[in-house]
Protein backbone atom coordinates (compact mmCIF):
# COMPACT_ATOMS: atom_id res chain seq x y z
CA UNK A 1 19.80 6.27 16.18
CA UNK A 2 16.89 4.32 14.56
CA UNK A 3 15.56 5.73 11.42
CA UNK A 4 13.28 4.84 8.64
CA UNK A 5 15.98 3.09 6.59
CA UNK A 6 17.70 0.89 9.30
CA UNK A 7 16.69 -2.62 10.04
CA UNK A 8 14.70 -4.13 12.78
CA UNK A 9 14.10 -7.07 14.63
CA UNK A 10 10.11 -8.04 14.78
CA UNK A 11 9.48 -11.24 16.38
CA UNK A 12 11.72 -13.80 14.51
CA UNK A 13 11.88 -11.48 11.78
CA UNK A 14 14.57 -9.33 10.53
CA UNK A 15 13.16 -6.11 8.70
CA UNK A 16 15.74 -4.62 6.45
CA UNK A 17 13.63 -1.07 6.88
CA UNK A 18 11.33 0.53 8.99
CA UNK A 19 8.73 1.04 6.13
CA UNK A 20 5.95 -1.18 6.44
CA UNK A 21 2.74 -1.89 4.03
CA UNK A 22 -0.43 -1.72 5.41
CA UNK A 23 -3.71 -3.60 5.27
CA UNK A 24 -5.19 -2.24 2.24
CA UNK A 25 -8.84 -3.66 1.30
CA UNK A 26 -8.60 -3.72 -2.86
CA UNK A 27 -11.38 -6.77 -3.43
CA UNK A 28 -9.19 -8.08 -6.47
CA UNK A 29 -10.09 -12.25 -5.67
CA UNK A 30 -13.00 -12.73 -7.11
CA UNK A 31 -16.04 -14.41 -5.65
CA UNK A 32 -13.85 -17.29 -4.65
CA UNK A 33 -11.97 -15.43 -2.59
CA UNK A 34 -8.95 -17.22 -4.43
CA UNK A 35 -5.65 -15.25 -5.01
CA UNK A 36 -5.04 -14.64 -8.17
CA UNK A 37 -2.60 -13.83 -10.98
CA UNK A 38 -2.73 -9.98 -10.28
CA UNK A 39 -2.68 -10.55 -6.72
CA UNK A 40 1.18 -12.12 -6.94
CA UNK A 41 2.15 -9.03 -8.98
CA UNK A 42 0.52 -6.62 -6.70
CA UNK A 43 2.24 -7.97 -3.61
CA UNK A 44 5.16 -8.81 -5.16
CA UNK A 45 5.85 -5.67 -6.55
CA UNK A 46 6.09 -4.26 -3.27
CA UNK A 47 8.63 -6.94 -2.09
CA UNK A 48 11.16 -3.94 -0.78
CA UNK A 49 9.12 -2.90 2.14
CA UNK A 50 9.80 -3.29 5.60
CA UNK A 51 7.16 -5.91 6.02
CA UNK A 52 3.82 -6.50 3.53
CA UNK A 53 0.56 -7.01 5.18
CA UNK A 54 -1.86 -8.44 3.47
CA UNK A 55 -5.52 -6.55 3.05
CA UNK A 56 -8.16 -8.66 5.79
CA UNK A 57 -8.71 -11.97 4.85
CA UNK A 58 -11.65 -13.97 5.54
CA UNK A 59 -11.47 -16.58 8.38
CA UNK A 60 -14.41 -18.55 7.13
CA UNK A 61 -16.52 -18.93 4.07
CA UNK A 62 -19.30 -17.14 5.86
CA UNK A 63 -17.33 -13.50 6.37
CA UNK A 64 -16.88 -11.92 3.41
CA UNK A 65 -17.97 -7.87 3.82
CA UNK A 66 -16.24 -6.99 0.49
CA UNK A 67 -17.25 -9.03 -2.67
CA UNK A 68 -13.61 -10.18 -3.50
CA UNK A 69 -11.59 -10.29 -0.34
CA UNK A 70 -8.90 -12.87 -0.28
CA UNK A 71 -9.77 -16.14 2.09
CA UNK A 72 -8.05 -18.42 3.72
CA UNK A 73 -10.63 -21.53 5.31
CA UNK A 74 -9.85 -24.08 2.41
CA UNK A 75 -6.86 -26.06 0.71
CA UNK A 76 -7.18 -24.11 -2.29
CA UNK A 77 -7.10 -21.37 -0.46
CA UNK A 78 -3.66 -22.06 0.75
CA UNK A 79 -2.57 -22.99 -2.56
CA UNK A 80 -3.38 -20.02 -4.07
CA UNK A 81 -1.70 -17.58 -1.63
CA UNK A 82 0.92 -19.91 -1.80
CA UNK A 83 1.78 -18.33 -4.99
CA UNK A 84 1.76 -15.21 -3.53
CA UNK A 85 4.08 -16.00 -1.26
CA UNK A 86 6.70 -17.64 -3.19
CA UNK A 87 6.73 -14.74 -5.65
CA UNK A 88 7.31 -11.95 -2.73
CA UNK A 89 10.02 -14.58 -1.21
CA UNK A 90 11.60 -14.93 -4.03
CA UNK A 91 12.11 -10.92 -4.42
CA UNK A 92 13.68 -11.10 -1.03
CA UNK A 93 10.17 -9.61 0.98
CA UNK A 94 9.03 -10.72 4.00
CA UNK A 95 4.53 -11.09 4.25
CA UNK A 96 2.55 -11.53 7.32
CA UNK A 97 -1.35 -12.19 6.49
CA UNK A 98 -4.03 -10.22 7.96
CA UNK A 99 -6.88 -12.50 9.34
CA UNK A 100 -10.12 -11.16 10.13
CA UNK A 101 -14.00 -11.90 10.41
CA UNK A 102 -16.34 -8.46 9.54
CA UNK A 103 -18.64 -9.25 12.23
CA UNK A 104 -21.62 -6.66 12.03
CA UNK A 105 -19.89 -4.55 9.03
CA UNK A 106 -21.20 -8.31 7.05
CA UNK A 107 -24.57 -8.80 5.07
CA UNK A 108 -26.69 -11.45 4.72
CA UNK A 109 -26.77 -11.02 1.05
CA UNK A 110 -22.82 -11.40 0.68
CA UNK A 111 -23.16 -14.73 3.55
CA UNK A 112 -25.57 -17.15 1.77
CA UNK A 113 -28.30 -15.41 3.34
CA UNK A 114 -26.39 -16.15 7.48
CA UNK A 115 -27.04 -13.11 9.45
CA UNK A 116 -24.19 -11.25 10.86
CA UNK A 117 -22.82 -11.90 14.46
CA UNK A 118 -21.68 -9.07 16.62
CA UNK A 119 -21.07 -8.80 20.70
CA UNK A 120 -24.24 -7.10 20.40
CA UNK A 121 -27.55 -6.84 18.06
CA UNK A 122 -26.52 -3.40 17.07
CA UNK A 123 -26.13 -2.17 13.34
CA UNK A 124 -23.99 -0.03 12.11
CA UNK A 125 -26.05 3.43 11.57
CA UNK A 126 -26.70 5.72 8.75
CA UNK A 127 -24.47 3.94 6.56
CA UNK A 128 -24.68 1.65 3.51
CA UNK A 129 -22.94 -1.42 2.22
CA UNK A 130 -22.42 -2.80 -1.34
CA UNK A 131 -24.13 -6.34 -2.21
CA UNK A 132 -24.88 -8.44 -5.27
CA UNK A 133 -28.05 -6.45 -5.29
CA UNK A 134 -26.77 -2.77 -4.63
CA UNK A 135 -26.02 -0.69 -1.67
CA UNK A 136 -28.13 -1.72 1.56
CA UNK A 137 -28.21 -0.47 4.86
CA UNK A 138 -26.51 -2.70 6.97
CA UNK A 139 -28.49 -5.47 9.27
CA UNK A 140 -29.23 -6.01 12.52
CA UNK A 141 -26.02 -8.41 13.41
CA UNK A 142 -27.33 -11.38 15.97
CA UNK A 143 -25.53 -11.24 19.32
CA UNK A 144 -23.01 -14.36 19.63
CA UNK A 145 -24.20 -16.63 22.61
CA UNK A 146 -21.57 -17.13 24.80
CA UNK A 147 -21.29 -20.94 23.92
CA UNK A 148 -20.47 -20.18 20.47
CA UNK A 149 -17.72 -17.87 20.49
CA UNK A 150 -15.02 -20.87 20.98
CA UNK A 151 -16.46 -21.86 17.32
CA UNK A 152 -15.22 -18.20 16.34
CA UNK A 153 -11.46 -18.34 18.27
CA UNK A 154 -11.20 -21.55 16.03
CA UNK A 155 -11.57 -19.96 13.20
CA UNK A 156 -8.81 -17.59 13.95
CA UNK A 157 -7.00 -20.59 14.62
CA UNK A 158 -7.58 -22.83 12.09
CA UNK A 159 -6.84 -19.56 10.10
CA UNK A 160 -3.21 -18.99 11.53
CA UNK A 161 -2.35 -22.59 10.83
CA UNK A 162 -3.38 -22.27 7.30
CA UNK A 163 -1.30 -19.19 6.73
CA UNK A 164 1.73 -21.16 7.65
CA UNK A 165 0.60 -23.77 5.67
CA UNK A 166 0.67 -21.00 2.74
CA UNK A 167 4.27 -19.65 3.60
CA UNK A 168 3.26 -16.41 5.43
CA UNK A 169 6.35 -15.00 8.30
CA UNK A 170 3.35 -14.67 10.40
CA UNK A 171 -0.44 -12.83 11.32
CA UNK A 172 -2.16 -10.18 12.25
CA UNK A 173 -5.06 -9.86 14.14
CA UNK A 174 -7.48 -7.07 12.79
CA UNK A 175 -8.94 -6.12 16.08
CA UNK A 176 -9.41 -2.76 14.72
CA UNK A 177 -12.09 -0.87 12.36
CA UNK A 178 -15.03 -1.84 13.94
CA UNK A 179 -15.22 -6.00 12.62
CA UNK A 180 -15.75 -8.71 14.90
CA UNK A 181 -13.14 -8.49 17.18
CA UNK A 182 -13.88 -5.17 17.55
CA UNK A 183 -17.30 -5.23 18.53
CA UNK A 184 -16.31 -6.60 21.35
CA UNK A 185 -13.25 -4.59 22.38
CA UNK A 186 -15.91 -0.85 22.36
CA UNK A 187 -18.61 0.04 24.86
CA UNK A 188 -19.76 1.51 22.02
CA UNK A 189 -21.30 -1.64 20.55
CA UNK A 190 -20.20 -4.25 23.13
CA UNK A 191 -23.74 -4.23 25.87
CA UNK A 192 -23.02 -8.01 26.82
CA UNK A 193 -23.58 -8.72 30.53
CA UNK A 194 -21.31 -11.95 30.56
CA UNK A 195 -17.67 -12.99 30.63
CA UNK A 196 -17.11 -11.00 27.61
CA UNK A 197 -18.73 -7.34 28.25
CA UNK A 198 -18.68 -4.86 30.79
CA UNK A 199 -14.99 -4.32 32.08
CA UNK A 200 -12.19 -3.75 29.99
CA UNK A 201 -10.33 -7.08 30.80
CA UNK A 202 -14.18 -8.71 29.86
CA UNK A 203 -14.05 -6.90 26.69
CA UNK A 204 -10.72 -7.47 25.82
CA UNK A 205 -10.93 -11.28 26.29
CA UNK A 206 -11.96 -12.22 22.89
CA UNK A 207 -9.31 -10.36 21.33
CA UNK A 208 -6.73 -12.53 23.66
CA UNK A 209 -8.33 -16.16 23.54
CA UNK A 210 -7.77 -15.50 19.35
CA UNK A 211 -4.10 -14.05 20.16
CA UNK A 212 -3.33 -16.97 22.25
CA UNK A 213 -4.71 -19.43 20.32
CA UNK A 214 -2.53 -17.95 17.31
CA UNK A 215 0.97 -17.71 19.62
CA UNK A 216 -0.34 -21.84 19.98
CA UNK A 217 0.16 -22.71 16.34
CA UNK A 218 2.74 -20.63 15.34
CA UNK A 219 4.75 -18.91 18.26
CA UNK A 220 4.55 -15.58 19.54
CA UNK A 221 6.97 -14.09 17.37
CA UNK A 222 4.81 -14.87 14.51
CA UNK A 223 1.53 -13.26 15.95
CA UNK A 224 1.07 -9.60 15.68
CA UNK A 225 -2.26 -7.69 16.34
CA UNK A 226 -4.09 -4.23 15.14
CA UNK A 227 -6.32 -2.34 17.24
CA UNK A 228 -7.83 1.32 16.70
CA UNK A 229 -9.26 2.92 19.83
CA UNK A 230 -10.05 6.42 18.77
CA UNK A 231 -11.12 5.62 14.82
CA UNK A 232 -14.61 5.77 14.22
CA UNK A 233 -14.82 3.97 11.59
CA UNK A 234 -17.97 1.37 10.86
CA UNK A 235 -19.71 3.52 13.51
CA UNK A 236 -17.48 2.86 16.40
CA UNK A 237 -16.81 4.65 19.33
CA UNK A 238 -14.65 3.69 22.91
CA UNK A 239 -15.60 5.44 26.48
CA UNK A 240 -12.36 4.86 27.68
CA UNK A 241 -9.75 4.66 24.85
CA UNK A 242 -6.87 4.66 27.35
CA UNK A 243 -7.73 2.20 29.74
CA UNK A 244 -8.31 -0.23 27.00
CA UNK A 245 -5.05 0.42 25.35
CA UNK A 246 -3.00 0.05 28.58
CA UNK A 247 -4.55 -3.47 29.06
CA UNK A 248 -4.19 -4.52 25.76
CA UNK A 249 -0.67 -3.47 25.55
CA UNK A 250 0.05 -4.95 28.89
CA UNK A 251 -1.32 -8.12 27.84
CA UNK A 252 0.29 -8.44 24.56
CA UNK A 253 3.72 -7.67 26.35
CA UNK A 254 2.96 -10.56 28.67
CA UNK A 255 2.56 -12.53 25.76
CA UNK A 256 5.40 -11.41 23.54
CA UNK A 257 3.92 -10.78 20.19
CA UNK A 258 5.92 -9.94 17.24
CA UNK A 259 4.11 -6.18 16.76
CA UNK A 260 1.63 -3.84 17.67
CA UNK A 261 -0.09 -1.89 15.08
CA UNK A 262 -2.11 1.38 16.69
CA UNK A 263 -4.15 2.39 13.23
CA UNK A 264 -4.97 6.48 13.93
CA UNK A 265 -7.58 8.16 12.28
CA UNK A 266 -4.66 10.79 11.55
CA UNK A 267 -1.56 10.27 13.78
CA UNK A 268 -0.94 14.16 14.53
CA UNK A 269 -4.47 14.55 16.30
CA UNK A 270 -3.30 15.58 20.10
CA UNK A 271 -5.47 12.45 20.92
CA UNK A 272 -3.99 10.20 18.51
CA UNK A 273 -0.39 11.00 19.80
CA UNK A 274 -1.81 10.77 23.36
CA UNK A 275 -2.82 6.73 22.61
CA UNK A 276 0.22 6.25 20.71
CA UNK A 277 2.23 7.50 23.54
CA UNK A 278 0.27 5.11 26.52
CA UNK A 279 0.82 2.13 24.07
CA UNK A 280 4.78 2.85 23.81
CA UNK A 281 4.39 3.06 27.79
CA UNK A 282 2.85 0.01 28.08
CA UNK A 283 3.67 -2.44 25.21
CA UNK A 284 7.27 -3.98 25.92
CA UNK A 285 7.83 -4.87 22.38
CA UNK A 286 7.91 -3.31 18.67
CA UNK A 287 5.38 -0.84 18.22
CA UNK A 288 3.86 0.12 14.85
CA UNK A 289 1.81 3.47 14.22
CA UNK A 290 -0.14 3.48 11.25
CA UNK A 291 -2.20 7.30 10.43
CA UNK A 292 -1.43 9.60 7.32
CA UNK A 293 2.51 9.61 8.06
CA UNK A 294 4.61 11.53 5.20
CA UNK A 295 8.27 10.43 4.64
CA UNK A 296 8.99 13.26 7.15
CA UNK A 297 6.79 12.69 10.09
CA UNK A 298 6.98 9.21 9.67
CA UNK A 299 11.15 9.57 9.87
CA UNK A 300 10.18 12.03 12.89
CA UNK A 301 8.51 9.27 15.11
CA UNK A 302 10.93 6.54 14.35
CA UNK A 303 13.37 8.99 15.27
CA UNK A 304 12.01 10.22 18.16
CA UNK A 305 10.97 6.78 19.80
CA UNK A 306 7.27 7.26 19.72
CA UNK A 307 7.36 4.03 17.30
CA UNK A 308 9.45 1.01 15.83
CA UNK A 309 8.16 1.32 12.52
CA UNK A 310 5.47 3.63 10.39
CA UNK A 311 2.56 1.73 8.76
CA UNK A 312 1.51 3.34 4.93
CA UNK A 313 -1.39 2.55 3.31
CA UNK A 314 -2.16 5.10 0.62
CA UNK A 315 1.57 5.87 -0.71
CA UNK A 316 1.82 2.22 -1.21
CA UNK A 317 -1.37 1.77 -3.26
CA UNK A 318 0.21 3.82 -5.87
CA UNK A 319 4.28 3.69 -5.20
CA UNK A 320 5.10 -0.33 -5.22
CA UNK A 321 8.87 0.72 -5.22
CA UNK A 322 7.65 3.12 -2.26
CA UNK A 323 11.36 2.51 0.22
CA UNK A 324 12.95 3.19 -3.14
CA UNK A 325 11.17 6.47 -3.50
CA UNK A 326 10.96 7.63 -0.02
CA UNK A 327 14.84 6.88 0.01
CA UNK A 328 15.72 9.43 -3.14
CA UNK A 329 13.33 11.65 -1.84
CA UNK A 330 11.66 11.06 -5.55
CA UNK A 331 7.85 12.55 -6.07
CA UNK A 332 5.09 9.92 -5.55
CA UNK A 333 2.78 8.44 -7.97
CA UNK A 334 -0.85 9.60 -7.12
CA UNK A 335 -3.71 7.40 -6.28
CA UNK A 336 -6.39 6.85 -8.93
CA UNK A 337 -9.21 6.89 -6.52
CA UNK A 338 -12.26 5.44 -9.11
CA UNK A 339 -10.13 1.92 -9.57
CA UNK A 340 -9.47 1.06 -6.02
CA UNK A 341 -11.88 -1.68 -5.23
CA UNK A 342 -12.19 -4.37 -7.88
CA UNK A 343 -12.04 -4.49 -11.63
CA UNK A 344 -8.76 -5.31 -13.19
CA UNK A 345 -5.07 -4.90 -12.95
CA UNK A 346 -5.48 -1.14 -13.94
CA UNK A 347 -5.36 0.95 -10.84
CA UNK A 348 -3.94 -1.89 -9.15
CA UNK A 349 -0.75 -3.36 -10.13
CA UNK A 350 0.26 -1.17 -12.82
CA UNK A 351 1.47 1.64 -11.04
CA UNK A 352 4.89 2.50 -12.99
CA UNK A 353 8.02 2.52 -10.49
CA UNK A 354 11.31 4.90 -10.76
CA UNK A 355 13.54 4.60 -13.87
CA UNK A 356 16.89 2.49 -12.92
């Protein structure tokens, strides 16, 4: 019987555990977006999970949301997570990069003054977003014309093929969390009238031109994607959460993708469990949940079937030697909360790990 601690076959990767690291925005690369010296500790020191993801990582110059987000649209781009990538190889860790435009949840004042692009003009509401010149309500995004968004699929692709380039075992899509890909995927931003609104096979095209022009640089087995129908995150909101995710997963099984992350707002919700269930129904391949898990109720839904493998974001920001911990069943490390985005290495990579 499957359990947390037994390995697992994603894509053309071999997992040695069932633990994985999530996504985890921490806006440590400076405004080149250019890995740095912390960031190859950070990730490194977290070389026993499952599988590292990296946090979102910008797919062209002009999508940054963050102030410090990683990149990966140049050569020294590459080089520098290059040297991330050695150093988690070299501890024996496997690292798939997250790539990912912001769409609407972008500012003008972050993007050399280009307006953000959406499926739709519609900003995100009542909420603000830090710049260079404070918090600002976020803008009016300008609705991609339908002749442009092959420029946008390239940069997913061009994306992918850097990765490689870098040493990465593969991508993931962020479809998820309200950013570009997103905004198309929910009614509740996506109004378009063309090829890419309306339906959900319309809405979900975007999502699968970028997965298929991935699967044609690097395979299928090196392609994974994250979507969150029920999270309302960035203002978001779906009119028919399971229809989408039983076309999404159905397509993605056609294509035979390495993973499929389903990020919950909190996986116990009776309508979180209710997606998670219609996307093991539907999606033919290794499923990843991702949504508050513990040790225990992660164990639980490996276990049980309901998932391949749990997704953890905050026990990892604070526990690098988190498998090690979860294993001995040893207390974890909290989170200091006022060092999470930016600054130095402190509240970042010096998080101290069990005694040996």
């Amino acid at each position: 019987m499957p359990t947390l601690f037994t390995p697992l076959q994603v894509g053309e990767l071999l997992l040695p555990n069932r633990i994985v690291m999530a996504p985890l925005t921490r806006v440590r690369a400076g405004s080149t977006h250019i890995p740095n010296n912390m960031m190859v500790d950070y990730y490194s020191q977290r070389a026993s999970s499952g599988l590292i993801m990296t946090e979102c990582t910008m797919v062209d110059a002009h999508a940054c949301a963050f102030m410090g987000e990683g990149g990966i649209y140049s050569p020294a781009h590459v080089a520098g997570w290059k040297r991330v990538t050695d150093a988690v190889h070299a501890k024996g860790g496997r690292i798939f990069m997250q790539i990912w435009h912001p769409g609407r949840a972008a500012h003008s004042l972050l993007n050399d003054g280009e307006q953000p692009v959406s499926s739709s003009a519609k900003a995100i509401r009542n909420e603000t977003t830090h710049t260079p010149q404070g918090a600002k309500p976020y803008e009016i995004p300008r609705a991609l014309r339908t002749d442009e968004i092959p420029r946008y699929v390239e940069m997913f692709r061009s994306a992918t093929q850097q990765a490689q380039q870098a040493g990465f075992d593969g991508v993931q899509i962020h479809g998820a969390h309200g950013y570009l890909i997103d905004n198309f995927l929910r009614d509740g931003v996506n109004a378009r009238t063309d090829a890419y609104g309306g339906s959900v096979p319309n809405r979900a095209r975007f999502l699968l031109e970028v997965t298929d022009a991935a699967i044609n640089v690097w395979g299928a087995g090196r392609v994974a994607v994250r979507i969150s129908p029920l999270v309302p995150f960035n203002d978001m909101v779906e009119s028919q959460p399971e229809a989408l995710v039983t076309y999404v997963a159905q397509e993605l099984t056609r294509r035979g993708i390495a993973f499929l992350e389903i990020r919950h707002e909190n996986h116990a919700l009776p309508n979180e469990q209710a997606i998670l269930h219609i996307a093991r129904r539907h999606f033919q391949g290794v499923l990843m949940s991702n949504g508050s898990y513990t040790r225990e109720s992660g164990e639980g839904t490996v276990v049980g079937g309901a998932a391949d493998a749990i997704v953890y974001g905050r026990p990892y920001i604070a526990n690098p030697d988190l498998v090690e911990r979860f294993a001995k069943q040893a207390p974890l490390n909290e989170v200091n909360y006022d060092r999470l985005y930016g600054g130095g290495p402190d509240g970042y990579s010096d998080y101290p790990v069990l005694a040996r």
